[in-house]
N, C-alpha and C. Protein backbone atom coordinates (compact mmCIF):
# COMPACT_ATOMS: atom_id res chain seq x y z
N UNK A 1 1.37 26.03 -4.78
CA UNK A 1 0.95 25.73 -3.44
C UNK A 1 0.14 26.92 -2.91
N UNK A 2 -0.75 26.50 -2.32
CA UNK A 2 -1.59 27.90 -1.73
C UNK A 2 -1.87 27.96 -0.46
N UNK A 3 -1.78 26.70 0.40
CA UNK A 3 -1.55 26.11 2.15
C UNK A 3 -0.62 25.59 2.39
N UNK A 4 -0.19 25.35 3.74
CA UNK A 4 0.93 24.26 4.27
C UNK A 4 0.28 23.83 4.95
N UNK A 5 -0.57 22.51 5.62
CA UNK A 5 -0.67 21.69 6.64
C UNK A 5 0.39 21.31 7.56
N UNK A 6 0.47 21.89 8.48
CA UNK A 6 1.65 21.05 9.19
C UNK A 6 1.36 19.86 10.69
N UNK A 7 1.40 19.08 10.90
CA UNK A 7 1.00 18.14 12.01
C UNK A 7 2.09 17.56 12.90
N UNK A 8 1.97 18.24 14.04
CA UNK A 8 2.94 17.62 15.04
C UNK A 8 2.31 16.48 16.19
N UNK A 9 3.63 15.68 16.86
CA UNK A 9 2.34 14.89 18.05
C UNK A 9 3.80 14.40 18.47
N UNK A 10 3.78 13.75 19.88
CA UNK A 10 4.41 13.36 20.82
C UNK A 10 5.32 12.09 20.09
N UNK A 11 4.80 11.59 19.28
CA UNK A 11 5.18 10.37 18.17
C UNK A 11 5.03 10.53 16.67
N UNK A 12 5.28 9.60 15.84
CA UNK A 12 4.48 10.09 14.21
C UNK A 12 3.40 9.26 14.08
N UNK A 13 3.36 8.57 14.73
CA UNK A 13 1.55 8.20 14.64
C UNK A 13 0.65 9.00 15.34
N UNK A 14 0.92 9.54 16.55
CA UNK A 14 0.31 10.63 16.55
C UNK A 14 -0.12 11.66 15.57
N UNK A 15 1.23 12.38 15.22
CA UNK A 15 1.31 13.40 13.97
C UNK A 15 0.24 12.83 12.44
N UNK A 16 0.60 11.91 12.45
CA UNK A 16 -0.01 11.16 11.03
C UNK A 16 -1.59 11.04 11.56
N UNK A 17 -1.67 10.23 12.55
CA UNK A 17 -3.21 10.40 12.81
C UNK A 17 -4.00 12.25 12.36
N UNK A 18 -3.24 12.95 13.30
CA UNK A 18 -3.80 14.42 13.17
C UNK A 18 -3.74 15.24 11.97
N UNK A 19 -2.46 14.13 10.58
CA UNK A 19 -2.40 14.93 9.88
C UNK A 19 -3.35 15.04 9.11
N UNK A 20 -3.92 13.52 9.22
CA UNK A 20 -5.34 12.72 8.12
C UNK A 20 -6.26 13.36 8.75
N UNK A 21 -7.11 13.80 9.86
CA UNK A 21 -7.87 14.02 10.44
C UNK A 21 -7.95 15.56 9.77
N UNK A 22 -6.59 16.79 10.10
CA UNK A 22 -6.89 17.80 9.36
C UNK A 22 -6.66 18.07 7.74
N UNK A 23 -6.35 17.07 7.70
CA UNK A 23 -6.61 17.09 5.92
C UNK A 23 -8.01 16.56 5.52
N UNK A 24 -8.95 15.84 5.94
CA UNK A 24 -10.40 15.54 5.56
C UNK A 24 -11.02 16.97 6.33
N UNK A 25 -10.72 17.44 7.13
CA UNK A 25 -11.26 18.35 7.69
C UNK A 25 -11.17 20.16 6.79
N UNK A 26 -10.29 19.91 5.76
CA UNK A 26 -9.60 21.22 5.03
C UNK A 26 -10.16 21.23 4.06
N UNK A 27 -10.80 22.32 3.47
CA UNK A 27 -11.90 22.95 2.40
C UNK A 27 -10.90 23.91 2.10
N UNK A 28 -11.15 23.98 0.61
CA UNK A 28 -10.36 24.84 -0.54
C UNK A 28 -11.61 24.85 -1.62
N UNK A 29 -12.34 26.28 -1.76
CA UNK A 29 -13.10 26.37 -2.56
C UNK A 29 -12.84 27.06 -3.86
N UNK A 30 -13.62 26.54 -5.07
CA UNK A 30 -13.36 27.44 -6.51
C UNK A 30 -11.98 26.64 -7.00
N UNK A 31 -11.00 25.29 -6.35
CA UNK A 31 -9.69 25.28 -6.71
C UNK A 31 -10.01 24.00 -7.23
N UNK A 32 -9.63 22.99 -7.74
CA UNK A 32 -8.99 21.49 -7.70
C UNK A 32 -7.77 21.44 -6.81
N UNK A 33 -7.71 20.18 -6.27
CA UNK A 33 -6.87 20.43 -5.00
C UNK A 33 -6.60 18.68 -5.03
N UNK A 34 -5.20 18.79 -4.25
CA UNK A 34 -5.12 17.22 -4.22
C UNK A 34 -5.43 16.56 -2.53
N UNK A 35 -6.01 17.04 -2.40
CA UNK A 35 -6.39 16.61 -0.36
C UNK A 35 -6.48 15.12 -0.72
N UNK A 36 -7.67 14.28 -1.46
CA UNK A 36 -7.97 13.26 -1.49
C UNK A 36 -6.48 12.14 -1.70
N UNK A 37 -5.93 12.94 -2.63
CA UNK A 37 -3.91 12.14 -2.76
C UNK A 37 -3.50 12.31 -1.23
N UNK A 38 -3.36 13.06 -0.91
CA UNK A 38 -2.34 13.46 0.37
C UNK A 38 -3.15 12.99 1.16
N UNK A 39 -4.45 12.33 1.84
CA UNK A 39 -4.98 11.32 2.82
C UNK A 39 -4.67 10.19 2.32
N UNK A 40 -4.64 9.89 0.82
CA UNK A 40 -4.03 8.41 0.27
C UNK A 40 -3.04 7.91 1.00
N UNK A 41 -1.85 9.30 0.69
CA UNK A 41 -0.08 9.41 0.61
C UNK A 41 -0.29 9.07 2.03
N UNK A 42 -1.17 9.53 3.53
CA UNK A 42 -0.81 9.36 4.74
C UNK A 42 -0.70 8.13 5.03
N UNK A 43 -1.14 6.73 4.35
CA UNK A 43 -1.87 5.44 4.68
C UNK A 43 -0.84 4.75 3.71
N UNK A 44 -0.11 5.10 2.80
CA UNK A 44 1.26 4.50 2.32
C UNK A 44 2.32 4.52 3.01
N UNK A 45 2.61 2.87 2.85
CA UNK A 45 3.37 2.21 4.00
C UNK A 45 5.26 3.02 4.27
N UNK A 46 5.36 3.24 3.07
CA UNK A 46 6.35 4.31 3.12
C UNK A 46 6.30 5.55 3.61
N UNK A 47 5.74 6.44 3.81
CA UNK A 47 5.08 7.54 4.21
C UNK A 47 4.84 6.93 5.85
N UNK A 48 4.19 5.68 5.84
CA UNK A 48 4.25 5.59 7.66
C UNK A 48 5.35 5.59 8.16
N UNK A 49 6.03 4.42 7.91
CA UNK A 49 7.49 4.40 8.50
C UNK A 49 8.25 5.34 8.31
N UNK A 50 8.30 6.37 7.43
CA UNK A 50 9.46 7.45 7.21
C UNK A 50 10.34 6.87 6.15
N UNK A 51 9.95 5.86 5.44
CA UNK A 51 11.18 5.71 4.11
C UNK A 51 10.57 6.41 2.80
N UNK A 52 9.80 7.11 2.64
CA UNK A 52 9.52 7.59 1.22
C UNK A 52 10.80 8.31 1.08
N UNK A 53 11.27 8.09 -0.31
CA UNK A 53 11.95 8.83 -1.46
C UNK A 53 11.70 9.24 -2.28
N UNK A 54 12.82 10.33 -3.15
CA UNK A 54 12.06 11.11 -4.57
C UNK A 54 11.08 9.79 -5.11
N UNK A 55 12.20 8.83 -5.09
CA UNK A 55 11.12 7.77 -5.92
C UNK A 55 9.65 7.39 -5.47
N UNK A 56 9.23 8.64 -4.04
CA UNK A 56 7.81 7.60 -4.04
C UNK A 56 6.82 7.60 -5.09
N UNK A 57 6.63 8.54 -5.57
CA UNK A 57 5.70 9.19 -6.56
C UNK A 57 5.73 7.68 -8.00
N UNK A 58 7.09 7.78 -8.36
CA UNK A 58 6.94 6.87 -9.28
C UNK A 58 6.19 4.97 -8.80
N UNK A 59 6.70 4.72 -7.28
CA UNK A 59 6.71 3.06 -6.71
C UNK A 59 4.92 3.13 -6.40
N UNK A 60 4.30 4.42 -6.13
CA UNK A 60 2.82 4.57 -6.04
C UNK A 60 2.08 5.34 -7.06
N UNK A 61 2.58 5.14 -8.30
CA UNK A 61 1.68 5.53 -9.16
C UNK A 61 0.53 5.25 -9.59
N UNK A 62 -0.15 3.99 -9.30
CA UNK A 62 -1.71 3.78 -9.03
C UNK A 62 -2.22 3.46 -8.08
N UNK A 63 -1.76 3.90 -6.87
CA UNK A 63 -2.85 4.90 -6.15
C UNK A 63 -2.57 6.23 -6.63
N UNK A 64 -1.82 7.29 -7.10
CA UNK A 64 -1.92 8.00 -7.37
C UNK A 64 -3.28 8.64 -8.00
N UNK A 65 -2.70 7.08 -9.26
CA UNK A 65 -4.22 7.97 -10.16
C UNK A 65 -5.22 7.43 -9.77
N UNK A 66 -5.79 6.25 -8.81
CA UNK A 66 -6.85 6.10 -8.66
C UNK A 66 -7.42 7.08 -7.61
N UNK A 67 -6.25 7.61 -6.85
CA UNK A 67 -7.00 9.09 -5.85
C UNK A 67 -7.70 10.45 -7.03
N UNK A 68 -7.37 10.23 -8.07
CA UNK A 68 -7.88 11.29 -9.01
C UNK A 68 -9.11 10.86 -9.77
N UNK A 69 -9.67 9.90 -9.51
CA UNK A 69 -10.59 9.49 -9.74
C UNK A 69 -11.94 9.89 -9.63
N UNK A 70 -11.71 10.94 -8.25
CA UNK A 70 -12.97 11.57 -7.62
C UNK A 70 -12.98 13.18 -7.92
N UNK A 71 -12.87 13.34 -9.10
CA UNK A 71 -12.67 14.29 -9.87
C UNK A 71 -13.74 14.79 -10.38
N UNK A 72 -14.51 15.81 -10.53
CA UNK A 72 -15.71 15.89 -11.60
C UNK A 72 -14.80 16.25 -12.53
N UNK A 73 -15.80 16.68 -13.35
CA UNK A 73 -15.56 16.78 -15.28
C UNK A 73 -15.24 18.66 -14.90
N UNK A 74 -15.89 19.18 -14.37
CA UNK A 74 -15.12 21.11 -14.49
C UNK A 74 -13.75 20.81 -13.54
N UNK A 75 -13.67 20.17 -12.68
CA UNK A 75 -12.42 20.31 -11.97
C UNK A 75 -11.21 19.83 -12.87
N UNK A 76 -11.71 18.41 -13.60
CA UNK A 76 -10.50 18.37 -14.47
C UNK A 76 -10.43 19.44 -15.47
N UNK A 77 -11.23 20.35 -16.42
CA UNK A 77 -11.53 21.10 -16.91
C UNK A 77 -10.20 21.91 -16.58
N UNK A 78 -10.72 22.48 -15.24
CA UNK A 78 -9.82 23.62 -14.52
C UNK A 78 -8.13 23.52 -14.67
N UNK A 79 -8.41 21.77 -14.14
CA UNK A 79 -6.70 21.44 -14.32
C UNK A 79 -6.24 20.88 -15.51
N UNK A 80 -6.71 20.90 -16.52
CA UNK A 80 -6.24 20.75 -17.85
C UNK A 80 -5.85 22.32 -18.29
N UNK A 81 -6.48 22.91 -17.92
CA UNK A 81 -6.33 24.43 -18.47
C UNK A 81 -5.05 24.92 -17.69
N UNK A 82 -4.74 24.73 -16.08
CA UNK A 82 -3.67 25.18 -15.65
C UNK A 82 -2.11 24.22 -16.35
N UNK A 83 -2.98 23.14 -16.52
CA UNK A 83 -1.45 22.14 -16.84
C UNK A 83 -1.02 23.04 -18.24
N UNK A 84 -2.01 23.21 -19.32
CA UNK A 84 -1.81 23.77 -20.33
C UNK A 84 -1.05 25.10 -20.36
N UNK A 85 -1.68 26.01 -19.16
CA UNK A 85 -0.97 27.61 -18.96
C UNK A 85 0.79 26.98 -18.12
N UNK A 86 1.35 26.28 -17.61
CA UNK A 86 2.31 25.72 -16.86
C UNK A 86 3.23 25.35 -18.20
N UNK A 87 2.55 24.67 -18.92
CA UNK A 87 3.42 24.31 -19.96
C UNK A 87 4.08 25.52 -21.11
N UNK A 88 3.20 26.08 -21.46
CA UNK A 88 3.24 27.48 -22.17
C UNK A 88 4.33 28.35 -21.49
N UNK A 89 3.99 28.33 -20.18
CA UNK A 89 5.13 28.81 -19.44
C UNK A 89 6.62 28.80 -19.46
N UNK A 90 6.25 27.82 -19.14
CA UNK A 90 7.79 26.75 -18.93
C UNK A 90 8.70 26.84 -20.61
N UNK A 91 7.98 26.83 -22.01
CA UNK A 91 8.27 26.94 -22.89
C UNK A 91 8.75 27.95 -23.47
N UNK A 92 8.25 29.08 -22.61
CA UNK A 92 8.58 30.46 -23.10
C UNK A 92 10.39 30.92 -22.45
């Protein structure tokens, strides 16, 4: 993690409105970054109402990957190389 976004508001549609608004609005340069997932994740119906669980990740797994879609070819580059150094890691 290298930011925290945090979004408050009088309601959570408030909050959720402001959270999408400063997440299209948030630049991270030189990184791959998942902004484009996490404006997805704001507009999943679980995530509105407040029922997401560990399990959301698995019940939205394509939107997941279709938010990774807008990927160039060096950004995946980048994150093939970190997934690769993470794993090495983790192994040692």
């Amino acid at each position: 993690m290298i930011a925290k976004l945090i979004a408050y508001g009088a309601n959570r549609q408030i909050a959720l409105d402001k959270l999408e608004r400063s997440l299209r609005k948030f630049k991270v340069a030189g990184l791959v970054t998942n902004i484009d997932f996490l404006v997805d994740v704001v507009h999943r119906p679980d995530f509105i109402n407040a029922k997401a669980t560990t399990a959301f990740f698995e019940h939205n797994m394509s939107h997941i990957l279709t938010s990774l879609t807008n990927i160039t070819t060096d950004q995946l580059d980048q994150f093939s190389a970190f997934a690769t150094a993470a794993v090495i890691l983790i192994q040692q």
